[in-house]
N, C-alpha and C. Protein backbone atom coordinates (compact mmCIF):
# COMPACT_ATOMS: atom_id res chain seq x y z
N UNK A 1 0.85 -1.17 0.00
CA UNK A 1 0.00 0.00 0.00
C UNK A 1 0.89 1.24 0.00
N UNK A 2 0.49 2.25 -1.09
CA UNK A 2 1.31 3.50 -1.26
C UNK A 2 1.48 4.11 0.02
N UNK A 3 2.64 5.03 0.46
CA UNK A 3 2.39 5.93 2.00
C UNK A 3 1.22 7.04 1.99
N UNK A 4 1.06 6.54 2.97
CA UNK A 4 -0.29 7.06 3.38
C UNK A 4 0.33 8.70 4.05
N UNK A 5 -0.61 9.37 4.18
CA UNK A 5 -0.50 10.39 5.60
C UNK A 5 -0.85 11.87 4.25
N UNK A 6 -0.34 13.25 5.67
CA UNK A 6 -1.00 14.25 4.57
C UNK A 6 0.20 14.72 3.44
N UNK A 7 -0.26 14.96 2.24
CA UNK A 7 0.88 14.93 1.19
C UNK A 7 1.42 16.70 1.09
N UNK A 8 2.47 16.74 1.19
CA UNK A 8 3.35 18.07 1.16
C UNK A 8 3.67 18.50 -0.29
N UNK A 9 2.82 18.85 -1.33
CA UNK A 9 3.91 19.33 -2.73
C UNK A 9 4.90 19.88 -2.65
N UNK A 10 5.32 20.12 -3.34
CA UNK A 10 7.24 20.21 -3.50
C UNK A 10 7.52 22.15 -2.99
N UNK A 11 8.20 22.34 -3.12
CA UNK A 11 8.34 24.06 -3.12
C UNK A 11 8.43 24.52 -4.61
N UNK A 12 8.82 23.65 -5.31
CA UNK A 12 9.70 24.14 -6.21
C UNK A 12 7.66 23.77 -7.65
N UNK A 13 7.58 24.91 -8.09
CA UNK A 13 6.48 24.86 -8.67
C UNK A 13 6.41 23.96 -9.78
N UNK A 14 7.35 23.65 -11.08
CA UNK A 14 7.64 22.83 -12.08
C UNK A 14 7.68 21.05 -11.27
N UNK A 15 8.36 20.94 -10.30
CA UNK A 15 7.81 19.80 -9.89
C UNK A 15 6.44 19.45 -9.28
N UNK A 16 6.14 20.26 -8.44
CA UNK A 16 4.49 20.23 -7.88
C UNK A 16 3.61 20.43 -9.20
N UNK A 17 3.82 20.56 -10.33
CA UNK A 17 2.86 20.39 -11.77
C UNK A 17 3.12 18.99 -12.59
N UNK A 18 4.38 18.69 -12.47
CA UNK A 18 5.18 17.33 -12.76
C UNK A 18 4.26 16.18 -12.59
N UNK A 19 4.15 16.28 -10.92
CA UNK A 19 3.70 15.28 -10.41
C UNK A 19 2.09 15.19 -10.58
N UNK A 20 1.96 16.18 -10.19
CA UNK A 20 -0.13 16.28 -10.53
C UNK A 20 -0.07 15.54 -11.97
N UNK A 21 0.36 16.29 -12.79
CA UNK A 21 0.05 15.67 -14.22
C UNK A 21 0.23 14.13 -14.39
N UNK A 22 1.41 13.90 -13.81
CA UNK A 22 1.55 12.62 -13.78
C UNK A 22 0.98 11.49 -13.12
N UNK A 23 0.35 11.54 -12.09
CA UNK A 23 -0.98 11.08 -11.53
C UNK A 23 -1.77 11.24 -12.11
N UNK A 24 -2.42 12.15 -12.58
CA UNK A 24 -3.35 12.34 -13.01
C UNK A 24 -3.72 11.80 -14.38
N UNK A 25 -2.71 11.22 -15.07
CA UNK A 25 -2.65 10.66 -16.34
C UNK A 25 -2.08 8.91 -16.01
N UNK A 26 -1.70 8.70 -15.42
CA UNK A 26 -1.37 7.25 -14.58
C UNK A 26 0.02 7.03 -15.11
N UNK A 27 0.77 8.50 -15.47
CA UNK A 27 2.51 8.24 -15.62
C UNK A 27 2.68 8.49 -17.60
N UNK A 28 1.21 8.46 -18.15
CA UNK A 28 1.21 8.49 -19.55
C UNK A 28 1.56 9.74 -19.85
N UNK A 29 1.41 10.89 -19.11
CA UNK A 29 1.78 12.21 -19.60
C UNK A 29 2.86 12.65 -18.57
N UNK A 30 4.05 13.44 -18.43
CA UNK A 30 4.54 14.06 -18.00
C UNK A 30 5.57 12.71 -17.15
N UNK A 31 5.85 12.31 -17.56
CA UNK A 31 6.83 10.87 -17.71
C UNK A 31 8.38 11.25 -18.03
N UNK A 32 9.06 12.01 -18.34
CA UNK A 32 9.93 12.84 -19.14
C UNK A 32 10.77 13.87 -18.26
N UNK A 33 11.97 13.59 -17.85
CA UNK A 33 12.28 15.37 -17.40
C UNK A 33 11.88 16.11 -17.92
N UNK A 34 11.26 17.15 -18.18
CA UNK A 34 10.97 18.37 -18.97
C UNK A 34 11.12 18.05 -20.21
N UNK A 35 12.10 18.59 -20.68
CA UNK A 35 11.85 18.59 -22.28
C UNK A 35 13.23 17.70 -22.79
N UNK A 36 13.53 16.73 -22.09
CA UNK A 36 14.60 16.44 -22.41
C UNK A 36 14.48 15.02 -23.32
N UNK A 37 12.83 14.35 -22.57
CA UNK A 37 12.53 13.21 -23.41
C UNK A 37 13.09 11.84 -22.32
N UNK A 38 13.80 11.92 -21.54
CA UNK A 38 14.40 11.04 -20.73
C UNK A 38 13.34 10.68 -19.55
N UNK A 39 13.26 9.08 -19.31
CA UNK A 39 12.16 8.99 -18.25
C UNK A 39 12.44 9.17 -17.26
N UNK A 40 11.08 9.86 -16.14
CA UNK A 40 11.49 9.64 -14.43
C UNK A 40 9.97 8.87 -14.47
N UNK A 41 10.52 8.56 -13.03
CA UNK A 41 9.48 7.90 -12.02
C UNK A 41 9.29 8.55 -10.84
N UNK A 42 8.07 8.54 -10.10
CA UNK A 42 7.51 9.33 -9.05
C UNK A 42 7.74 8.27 -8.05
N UNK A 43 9.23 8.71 -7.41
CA UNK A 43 9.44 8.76 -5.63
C UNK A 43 8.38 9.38 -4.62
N UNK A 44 7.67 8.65 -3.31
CA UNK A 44 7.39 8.88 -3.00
C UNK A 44 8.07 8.55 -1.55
N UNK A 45 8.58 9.55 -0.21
CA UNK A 45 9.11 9.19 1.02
C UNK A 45 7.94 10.24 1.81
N UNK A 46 9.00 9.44 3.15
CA UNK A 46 7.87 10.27 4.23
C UNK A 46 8.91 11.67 4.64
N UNK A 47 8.59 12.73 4.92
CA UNK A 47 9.43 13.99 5.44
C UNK A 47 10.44 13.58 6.91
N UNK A 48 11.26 13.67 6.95
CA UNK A 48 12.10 13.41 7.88
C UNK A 48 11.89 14.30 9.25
N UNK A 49 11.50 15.63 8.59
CA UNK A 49 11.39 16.43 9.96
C UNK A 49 9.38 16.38 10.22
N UNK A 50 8.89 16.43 8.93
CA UNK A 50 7.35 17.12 8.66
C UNK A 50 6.73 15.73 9.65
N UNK A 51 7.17 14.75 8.69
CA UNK A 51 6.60 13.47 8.64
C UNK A 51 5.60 12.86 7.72
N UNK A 52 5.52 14.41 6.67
CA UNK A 52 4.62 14.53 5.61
C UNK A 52 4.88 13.63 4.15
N UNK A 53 4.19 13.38 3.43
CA UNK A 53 4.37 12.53 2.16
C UNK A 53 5.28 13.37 1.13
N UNK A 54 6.05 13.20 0.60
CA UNK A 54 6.70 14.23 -0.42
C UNK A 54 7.05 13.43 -1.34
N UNK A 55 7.20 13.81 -2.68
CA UNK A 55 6.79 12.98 -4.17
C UNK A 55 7.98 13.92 -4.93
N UNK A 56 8.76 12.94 -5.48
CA UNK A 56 9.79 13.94 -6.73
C UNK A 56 9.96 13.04 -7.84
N UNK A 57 9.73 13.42 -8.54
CA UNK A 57 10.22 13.06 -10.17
C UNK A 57 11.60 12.95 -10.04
N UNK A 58 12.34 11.64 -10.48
CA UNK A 58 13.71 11.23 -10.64
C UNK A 58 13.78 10.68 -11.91
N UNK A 59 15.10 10.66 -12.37
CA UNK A 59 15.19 9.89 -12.96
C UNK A 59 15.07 8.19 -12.79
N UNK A 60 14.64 7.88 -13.85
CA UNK A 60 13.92 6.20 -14.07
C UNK A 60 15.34 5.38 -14.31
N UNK A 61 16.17 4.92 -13.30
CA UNK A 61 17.03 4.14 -13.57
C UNK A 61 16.59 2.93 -12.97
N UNK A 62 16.39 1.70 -14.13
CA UNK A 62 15.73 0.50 -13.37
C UNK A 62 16.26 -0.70 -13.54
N UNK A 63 16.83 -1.64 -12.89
CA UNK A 63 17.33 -2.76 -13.58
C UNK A 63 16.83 -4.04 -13.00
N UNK A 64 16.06 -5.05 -13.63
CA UNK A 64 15.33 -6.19 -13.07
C UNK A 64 14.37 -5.87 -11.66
N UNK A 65 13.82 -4.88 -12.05
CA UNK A 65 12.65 -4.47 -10.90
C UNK A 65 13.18 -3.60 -10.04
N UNK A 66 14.45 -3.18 -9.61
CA UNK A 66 14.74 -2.51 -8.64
C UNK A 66 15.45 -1.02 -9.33
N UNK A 67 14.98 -0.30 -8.67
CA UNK A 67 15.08 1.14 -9.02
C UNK A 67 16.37 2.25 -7.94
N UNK A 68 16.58 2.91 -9.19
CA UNK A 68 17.76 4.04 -8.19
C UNK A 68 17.31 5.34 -8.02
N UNK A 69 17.74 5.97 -6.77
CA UNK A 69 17.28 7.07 -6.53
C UNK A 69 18.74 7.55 -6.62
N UNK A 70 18.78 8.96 -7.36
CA UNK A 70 20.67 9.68 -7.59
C UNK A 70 20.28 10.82 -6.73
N UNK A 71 21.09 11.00 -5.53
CA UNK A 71 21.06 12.63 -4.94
C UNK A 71 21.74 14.13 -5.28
N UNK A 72 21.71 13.88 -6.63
CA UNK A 72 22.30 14.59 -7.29
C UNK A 72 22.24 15.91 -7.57
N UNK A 73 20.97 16.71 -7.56
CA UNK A 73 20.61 18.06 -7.02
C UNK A 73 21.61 18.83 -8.56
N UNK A 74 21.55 17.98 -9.39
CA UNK A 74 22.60 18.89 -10.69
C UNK A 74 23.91 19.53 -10.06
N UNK A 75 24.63 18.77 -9.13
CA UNK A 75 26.14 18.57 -8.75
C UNK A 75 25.81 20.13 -7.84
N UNK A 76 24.92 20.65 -6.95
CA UNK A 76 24.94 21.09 -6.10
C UNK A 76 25.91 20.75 -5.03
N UNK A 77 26.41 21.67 -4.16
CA UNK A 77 27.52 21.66 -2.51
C UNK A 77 26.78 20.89 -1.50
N UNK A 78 25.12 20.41 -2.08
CA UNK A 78 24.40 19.53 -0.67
C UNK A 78 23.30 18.67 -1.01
N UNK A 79 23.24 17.93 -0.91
CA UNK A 79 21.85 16.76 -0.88
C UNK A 79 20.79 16.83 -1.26
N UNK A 80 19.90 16.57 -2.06
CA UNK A 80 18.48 17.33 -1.81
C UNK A 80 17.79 16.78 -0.51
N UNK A 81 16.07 18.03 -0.28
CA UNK A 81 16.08 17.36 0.75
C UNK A 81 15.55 15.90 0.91
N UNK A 82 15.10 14.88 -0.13
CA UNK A 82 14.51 13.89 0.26
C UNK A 82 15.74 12.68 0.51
N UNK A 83 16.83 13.21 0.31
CA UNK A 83 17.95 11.89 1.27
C UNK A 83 18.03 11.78 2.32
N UNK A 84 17.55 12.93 3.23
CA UNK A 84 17.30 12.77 4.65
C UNK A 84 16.07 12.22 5.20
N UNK A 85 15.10 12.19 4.26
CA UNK A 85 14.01 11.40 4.02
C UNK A 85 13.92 9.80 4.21
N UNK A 86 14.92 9.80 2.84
CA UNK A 86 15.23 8.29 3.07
C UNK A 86 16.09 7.51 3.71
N UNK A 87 17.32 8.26 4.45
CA UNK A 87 18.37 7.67 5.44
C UNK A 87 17.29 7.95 6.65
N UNK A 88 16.26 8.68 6.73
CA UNK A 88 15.63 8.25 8.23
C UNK A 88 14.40 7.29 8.27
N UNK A 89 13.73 7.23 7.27
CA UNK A 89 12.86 6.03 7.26
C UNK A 89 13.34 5.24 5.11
N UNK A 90 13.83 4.02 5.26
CA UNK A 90 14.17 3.78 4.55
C UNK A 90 13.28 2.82 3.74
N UNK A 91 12.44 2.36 4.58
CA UNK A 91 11.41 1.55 4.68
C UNK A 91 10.04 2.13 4.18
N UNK A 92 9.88 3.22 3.88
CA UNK A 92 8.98 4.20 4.13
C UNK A 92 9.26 4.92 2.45
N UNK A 93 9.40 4.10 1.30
CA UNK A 93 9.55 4.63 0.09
C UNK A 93 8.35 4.11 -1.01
N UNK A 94 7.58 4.88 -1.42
CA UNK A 94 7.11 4.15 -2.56
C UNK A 94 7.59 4.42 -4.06
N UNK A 95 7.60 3.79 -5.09
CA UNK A 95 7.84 4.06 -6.42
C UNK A 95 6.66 3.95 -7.25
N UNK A 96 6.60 5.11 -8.14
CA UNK A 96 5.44 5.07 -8.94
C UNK A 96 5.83 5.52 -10.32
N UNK A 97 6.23 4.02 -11.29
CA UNK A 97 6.27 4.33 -12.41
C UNK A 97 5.24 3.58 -13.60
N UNK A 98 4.61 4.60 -13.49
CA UNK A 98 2.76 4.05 -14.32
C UNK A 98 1.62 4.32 -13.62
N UNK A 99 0.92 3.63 -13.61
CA UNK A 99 -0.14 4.32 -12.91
C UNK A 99 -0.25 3.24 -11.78
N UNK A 100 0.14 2.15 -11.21
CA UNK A 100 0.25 1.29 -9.94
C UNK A 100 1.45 2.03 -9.13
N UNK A 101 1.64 2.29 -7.86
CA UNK A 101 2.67 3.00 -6.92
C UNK A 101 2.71 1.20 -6.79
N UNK A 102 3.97 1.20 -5.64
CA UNK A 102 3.95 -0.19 -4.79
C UNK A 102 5.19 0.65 -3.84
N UNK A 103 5.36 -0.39 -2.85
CA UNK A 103 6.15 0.15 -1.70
C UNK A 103 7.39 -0.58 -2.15
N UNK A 104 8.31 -0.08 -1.11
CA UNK A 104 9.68 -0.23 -1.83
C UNK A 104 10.63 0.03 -0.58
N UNK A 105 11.79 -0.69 -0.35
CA UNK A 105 12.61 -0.54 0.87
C UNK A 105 13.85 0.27 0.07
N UNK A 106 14.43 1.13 0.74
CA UNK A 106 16.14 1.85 0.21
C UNK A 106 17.14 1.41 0.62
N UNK A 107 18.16 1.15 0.83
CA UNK A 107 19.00 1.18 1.16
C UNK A 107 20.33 1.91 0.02
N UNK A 108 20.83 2.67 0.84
CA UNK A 108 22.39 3.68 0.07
C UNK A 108 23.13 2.53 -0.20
N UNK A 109 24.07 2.53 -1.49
CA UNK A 109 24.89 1.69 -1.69
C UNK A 109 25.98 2.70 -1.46
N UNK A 110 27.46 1.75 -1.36
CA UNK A 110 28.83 1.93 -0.78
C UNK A 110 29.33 1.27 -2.08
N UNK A 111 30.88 0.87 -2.28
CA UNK A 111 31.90 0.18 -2.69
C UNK A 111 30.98 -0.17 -3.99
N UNK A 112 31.55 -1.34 -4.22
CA UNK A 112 31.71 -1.71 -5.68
C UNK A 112 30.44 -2.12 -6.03
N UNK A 113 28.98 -2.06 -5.45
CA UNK A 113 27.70 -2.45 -5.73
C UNK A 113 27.32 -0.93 -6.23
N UNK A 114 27.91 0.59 -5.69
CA UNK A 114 27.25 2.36 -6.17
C UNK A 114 28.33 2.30 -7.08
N UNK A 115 29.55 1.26 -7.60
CA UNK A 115 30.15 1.94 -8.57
C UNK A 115 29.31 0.85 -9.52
N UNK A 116 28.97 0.26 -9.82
CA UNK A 116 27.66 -0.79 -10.73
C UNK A 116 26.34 -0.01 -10.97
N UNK A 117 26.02 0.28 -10.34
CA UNK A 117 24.70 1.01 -10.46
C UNK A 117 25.00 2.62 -10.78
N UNK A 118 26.14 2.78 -10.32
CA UNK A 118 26.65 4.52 -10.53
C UNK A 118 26.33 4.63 -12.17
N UNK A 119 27.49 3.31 -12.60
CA UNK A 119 27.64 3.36 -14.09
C UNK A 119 26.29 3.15 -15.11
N UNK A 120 25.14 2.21 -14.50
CA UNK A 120 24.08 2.35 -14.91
C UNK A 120 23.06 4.00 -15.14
N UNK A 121 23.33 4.18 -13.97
CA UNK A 121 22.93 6.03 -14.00
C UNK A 121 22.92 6.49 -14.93
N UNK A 122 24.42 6.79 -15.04
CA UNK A 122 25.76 7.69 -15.76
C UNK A 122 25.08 7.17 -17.90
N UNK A 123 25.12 6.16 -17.73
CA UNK A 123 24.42 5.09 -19.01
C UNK A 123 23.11 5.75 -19.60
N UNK A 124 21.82 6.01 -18.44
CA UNK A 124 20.86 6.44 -18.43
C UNK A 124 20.50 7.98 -18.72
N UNK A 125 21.32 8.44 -18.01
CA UNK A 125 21.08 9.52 -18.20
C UNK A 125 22.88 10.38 -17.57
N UNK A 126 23.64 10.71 -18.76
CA UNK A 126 25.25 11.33 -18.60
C UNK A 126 25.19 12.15 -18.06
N UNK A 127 24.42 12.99 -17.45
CA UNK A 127 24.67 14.80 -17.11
C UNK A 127 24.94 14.36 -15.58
N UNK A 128 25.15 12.75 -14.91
CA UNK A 128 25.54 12.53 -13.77
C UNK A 128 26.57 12.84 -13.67
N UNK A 129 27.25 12.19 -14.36
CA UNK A 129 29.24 12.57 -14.52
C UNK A 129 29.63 13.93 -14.33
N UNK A 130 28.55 14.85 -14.96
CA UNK A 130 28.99 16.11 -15.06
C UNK A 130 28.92 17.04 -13.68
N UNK A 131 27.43 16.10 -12.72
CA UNK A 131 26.87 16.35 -11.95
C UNK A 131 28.17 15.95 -10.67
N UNK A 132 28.61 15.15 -10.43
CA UNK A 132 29.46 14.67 -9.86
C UNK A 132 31.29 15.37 -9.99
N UNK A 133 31.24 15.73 -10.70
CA UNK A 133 32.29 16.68 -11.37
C UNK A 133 32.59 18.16 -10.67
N UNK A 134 31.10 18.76 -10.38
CA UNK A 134 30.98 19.74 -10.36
C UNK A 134 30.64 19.83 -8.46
N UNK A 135 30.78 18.79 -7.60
CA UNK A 135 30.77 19.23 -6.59
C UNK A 135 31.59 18.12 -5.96
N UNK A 136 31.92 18.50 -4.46
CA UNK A 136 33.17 17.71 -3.64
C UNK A 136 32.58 16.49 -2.78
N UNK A 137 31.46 16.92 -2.76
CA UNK A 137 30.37 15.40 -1.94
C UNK A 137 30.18 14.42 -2.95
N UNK A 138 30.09 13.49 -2.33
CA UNK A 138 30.02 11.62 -2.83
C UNK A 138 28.38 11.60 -3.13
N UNK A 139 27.95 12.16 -4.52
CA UNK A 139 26.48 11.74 -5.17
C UNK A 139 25.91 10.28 -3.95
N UNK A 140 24.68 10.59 -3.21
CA UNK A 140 24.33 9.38 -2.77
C UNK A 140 23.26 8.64 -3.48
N UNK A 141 23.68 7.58 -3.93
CA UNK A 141 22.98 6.31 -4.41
C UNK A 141 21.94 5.32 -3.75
N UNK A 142 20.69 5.43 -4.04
CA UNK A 142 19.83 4.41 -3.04
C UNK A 142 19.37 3.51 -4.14
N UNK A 143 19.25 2.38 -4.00
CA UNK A 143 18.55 0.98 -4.42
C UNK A 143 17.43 1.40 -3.54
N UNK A 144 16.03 0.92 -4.40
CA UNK A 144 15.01 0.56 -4.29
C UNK A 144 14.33 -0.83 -4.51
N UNK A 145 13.94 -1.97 -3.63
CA UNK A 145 13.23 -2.89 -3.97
C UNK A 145 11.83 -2.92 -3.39
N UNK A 146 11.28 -3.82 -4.27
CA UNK A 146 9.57 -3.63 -3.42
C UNK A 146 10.22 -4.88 -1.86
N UNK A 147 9.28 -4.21 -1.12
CA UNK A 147 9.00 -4.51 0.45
C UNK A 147 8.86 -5.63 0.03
N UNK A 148 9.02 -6.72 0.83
CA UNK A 148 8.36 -8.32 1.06
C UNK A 148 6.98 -7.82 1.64
């Protein structure tokens, strides 16, 4: 069952339209970063401080059912905020790519399992490399699988 509780839209206005549309069409419209043509999928965590539902369009990196979340913020000096999201309830993730959500556990990868999946990213969508380039923090990497 998707997370429940009251849902927080984003601050940032182009994502809080992202996501409506994309619900609202069951992932058939507004599927796409912007205009770039590249797919995301709708992350859904619980707020770390709020405790509120918060939803972001990521990129769609997926391999045999399990999905990556990149904290990449376009090689920003800091995190966005939903990694603190997910390093405090990790358990507490849903993924919604289509119109079915399902729940989903995180865990951050380390060593040679975030340099495997890094390179999948990087594959998916390149402006990671560039993203990673451009700031001194270690991009954090989460695996997504559905919950048992």
């Amino acid at each position: 069952m998707p997370l429940e509780g009251e849902y927080e839209p984003s601050a940032q206005q182009w994502v809080r339209d992202q996501v409506a549309r994309y619900e609202e069409t069951g992932g058939r419209e507004a599927n796409t970063l912007r205009d770039t043509g590249l797919p995301i999928a709708i992350f859904w965590t619980r707020g770390a401080t709020s405790g509120k539902v918060r939803k972001n369009a990521l990129m769609r990196v997926e391999n045999g059912g399990a999905y990556l979340m990149v904290g990449s913020q376009g090689g920003a000096p800091t995190d966005p905020a939903w990694v603190s999201n997910v390093r405090k309830a990790p358990d507490q993730v849903t993924v919604q790519d289509g119109p079915e959500p399902w729940d989903g556990v995180a865990r951050e990868l380390t060593g040679e399992e975030r340099d495997q999946w890094w390179a999948r990213a990087v594959e998916a969508y390149p402006s990671y490399a560039d993203y990673q380039e451009k700031t001194d923090r270690v991009i954090p990497v989460f695996l997504v699988e559905r919950a048992a």
